[in-house]
PDB file of N, CA and C in Angstrom:
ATOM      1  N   UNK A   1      66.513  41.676 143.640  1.00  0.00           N
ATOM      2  CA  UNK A   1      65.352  41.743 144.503  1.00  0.00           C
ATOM      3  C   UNK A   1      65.728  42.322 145.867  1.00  0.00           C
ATOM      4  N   UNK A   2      66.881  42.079 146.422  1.00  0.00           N
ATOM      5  CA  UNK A   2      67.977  42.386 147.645  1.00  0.00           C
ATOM      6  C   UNK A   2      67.598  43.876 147.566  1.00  0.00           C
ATOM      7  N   UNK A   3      68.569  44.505 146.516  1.00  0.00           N
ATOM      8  CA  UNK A   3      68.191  45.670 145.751  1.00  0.00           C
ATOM      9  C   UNK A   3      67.025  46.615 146.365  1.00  0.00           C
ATOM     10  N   UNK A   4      66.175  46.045 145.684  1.00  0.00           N
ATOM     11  CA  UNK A   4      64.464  46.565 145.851  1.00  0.00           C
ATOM     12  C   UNK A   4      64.086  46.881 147.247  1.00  0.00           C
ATOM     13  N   UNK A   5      64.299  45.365 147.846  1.00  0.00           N
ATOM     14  CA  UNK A   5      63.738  45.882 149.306  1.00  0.00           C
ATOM     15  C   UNK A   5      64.600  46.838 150.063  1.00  0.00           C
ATOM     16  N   UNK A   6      66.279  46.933 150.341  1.00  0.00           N
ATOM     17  CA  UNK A   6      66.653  47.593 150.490  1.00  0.00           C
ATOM     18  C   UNK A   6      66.138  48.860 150.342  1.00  0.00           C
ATOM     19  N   UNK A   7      66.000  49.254 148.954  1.00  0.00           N
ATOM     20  CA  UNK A   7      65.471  50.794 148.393  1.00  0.00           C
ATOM     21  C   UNK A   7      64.466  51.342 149.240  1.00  0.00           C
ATOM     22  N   UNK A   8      63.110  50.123 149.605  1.00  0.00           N
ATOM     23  CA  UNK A   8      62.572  50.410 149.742  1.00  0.00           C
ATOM     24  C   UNK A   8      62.288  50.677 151.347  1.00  0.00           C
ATOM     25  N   UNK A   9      63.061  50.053 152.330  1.00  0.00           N
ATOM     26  CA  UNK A   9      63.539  50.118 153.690  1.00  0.00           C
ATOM     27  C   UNK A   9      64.101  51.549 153.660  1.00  0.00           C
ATOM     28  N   UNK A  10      65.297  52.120 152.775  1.00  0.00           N
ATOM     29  CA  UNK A  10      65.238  53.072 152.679  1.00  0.00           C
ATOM     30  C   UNK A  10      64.781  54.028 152.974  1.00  0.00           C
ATOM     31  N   UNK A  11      63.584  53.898 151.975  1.00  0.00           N
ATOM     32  CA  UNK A  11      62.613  55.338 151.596  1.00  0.00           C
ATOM     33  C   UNK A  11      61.693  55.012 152.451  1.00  0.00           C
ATOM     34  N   UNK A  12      61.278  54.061 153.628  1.00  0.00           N
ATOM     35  CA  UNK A  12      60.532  54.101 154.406  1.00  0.00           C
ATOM     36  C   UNK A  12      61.050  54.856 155.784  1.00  0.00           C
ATOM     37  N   UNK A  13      62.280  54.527 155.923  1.00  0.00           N
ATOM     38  CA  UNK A  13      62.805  55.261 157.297  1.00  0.00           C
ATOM     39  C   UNK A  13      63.138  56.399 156.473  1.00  0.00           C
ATOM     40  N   UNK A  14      63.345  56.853 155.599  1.00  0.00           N
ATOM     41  CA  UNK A  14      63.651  58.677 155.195  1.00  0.00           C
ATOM     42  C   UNK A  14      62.300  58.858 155.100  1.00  0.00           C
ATOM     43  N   UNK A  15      60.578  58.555 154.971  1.00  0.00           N
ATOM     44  CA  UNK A  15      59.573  59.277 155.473  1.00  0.00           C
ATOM     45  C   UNK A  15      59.463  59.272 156.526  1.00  0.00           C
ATOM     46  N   UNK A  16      59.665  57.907 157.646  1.00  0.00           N
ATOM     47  CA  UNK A  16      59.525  58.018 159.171  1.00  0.00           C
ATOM     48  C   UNK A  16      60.487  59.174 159.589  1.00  0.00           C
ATOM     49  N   UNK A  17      61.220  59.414 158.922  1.00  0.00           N
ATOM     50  CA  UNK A  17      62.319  60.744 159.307  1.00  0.00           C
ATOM     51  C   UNK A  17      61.501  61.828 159.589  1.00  0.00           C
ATOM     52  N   UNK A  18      60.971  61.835 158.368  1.00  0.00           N
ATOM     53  CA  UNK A  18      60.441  63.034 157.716  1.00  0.00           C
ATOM     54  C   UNK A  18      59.066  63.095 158.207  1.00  0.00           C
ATOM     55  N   UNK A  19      58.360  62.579 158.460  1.00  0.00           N
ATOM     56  CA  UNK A  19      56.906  62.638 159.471  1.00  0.00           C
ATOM     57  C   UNK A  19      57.460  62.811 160.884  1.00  0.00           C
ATOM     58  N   UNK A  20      58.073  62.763 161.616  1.00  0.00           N
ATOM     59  CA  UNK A  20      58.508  63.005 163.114  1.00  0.00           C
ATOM     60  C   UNK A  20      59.190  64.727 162.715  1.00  0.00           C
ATOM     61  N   UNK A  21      59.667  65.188 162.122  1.00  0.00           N
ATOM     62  CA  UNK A  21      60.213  66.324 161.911  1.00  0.00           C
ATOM     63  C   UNK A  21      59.201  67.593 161.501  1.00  0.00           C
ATOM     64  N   UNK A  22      58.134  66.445 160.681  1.00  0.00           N
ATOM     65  CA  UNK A  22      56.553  67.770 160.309  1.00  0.00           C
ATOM     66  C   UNK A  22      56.024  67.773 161.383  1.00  0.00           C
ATOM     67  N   UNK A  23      55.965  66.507 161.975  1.00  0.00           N
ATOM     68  CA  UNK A  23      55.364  66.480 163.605  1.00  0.00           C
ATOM     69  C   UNK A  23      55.421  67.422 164.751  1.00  0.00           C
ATOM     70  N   UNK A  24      56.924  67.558 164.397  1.00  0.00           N
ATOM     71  CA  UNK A  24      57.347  68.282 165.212  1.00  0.00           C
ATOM     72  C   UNK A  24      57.486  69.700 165.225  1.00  0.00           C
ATOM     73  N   UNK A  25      57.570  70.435 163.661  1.00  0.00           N
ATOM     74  CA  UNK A  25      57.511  71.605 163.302  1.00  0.00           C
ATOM     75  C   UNK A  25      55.776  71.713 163.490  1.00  0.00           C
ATOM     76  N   UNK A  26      54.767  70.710 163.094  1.00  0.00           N
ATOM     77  CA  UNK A  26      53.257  71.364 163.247  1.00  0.00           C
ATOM     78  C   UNK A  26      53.297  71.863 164.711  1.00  0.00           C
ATOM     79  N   UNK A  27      53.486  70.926 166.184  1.00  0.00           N
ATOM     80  CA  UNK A  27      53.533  71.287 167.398  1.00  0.00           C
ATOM     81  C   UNK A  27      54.328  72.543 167.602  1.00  0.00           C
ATOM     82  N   UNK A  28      55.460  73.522 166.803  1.00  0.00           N
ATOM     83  CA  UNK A  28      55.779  74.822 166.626  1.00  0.00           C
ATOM     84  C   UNK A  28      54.546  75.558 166.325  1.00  0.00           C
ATOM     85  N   UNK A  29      54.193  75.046 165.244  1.00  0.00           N
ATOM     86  CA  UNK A  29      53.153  76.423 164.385  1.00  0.00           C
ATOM     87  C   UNK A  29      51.975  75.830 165.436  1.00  0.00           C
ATOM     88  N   UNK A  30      51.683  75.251 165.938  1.00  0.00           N
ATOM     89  CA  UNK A  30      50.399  75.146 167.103  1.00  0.00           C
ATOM     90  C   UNK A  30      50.954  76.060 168.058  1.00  0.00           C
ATOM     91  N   UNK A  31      51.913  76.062 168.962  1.00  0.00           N
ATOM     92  CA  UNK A  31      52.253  77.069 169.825  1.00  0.00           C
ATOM     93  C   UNK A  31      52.542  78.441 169.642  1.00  0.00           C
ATOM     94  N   UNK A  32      52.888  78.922 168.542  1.00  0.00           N
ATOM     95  CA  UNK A  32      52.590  80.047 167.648  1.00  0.00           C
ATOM     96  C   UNK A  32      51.369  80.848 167.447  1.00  0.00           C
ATOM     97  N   UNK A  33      50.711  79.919 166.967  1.00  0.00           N
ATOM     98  CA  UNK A  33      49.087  79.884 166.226  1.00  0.00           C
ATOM     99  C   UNK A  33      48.406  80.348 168.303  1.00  0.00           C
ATOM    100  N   UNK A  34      49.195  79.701 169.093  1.00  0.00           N
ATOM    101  CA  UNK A  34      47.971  79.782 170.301  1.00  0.00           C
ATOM    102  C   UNK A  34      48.546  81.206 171.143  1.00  0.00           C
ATOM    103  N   UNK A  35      49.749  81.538 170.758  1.00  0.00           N
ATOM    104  CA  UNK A  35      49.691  82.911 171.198  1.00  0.00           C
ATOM    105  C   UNK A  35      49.318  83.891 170.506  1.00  0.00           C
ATOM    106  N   UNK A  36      49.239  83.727 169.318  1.00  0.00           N
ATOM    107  CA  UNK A  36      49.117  85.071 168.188  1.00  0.00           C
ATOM    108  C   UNK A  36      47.067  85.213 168.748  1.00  0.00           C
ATOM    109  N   UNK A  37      47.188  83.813 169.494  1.00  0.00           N
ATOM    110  CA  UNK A  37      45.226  83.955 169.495  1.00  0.00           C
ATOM    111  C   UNK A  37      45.280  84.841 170.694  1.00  0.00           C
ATOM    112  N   UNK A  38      46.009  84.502 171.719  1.00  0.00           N
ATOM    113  CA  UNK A  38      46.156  84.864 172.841  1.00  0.00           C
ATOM    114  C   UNK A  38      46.387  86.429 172.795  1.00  0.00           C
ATOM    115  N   UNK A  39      47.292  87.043 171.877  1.00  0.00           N
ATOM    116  CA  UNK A  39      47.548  88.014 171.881  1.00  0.00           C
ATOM    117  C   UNK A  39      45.975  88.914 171.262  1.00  0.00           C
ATOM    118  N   UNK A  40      46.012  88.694 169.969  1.00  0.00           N
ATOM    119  CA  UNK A  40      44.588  89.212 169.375  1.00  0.00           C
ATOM    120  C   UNK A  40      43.234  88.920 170.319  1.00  0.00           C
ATOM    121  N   UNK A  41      42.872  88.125 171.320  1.00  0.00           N
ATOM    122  CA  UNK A  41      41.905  87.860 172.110  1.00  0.00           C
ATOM    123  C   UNK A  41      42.145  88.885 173.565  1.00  0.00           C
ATOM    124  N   UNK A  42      43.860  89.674 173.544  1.00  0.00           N
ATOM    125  CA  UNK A  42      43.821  90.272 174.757  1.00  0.00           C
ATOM    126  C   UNK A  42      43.707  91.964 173.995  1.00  0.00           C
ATOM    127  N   UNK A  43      44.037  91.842 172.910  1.00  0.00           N
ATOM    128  CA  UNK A  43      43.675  93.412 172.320  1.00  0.00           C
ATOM    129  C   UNK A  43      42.379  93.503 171.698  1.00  0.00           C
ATOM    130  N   UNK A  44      41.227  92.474 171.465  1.00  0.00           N
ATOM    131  CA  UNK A  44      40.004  92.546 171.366  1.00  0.00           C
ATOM    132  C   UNK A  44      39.583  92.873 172.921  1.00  0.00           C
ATOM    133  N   UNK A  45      39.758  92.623 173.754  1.00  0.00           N
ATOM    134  CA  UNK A  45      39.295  92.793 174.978  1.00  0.00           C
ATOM    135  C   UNK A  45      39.495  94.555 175.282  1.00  0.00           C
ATOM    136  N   UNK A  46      40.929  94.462 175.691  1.00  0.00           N
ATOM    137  CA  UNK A  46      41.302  95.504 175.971  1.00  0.00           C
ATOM    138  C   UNK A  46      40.181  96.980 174.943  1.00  0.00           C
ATOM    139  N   UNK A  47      40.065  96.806 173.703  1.00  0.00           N
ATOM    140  CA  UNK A  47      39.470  97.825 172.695  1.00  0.00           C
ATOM    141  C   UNK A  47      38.220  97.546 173.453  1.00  0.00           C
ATOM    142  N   UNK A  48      37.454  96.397 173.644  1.00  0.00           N
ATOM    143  CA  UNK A  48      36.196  96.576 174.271  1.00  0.00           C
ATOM    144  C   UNK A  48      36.131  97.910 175.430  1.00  0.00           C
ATOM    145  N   UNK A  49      36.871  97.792 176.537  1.00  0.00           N
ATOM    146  CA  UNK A  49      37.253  98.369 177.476  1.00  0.00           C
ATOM    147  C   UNK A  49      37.405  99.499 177.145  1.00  0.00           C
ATOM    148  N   UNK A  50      38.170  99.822 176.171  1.00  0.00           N
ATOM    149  CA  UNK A  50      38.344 101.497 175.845  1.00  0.00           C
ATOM    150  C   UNK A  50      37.033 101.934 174.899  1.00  0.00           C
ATOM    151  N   UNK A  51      35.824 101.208 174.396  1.00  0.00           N
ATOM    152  CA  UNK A  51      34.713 101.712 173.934  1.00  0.00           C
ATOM    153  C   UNK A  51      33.805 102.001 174.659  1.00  0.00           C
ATOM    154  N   UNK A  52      33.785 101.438 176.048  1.00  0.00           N
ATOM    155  CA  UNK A  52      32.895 101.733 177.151  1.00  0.00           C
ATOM    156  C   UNK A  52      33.086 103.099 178.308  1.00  0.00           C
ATOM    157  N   UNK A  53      34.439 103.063 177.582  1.00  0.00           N
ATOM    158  CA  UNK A  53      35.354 104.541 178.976  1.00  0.00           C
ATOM    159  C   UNK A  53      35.243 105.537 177.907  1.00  0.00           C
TER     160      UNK A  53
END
């Protein structure tokens, strides 16, 4: 039974591992994701600008 819970203490701190690490890679692909907007929102602009000149 020792056994068991052990196992299962285990596999609870190797997901708490593992959720702080997706956590932390999603907050990457969010800062990613907000320049690629940033970028495409400054060359939508910019093309506006060159349809009016």
């Amino acid at each position: 039974m020792k056994d068991n819970n052990a196992d299962k203490i285990k596999n609870v701190e190797q997901l708490s591992r593992e959720v702080v690490t997706m956590r932390k890679e999603l907050e990457d692909v969010k800062e990613v994701l907000k320049g690629l907007i940033q970028v495409v929102m400054g060359r939508e602009e910019n093309l506006d600008e060159d349809e009016y000149n």
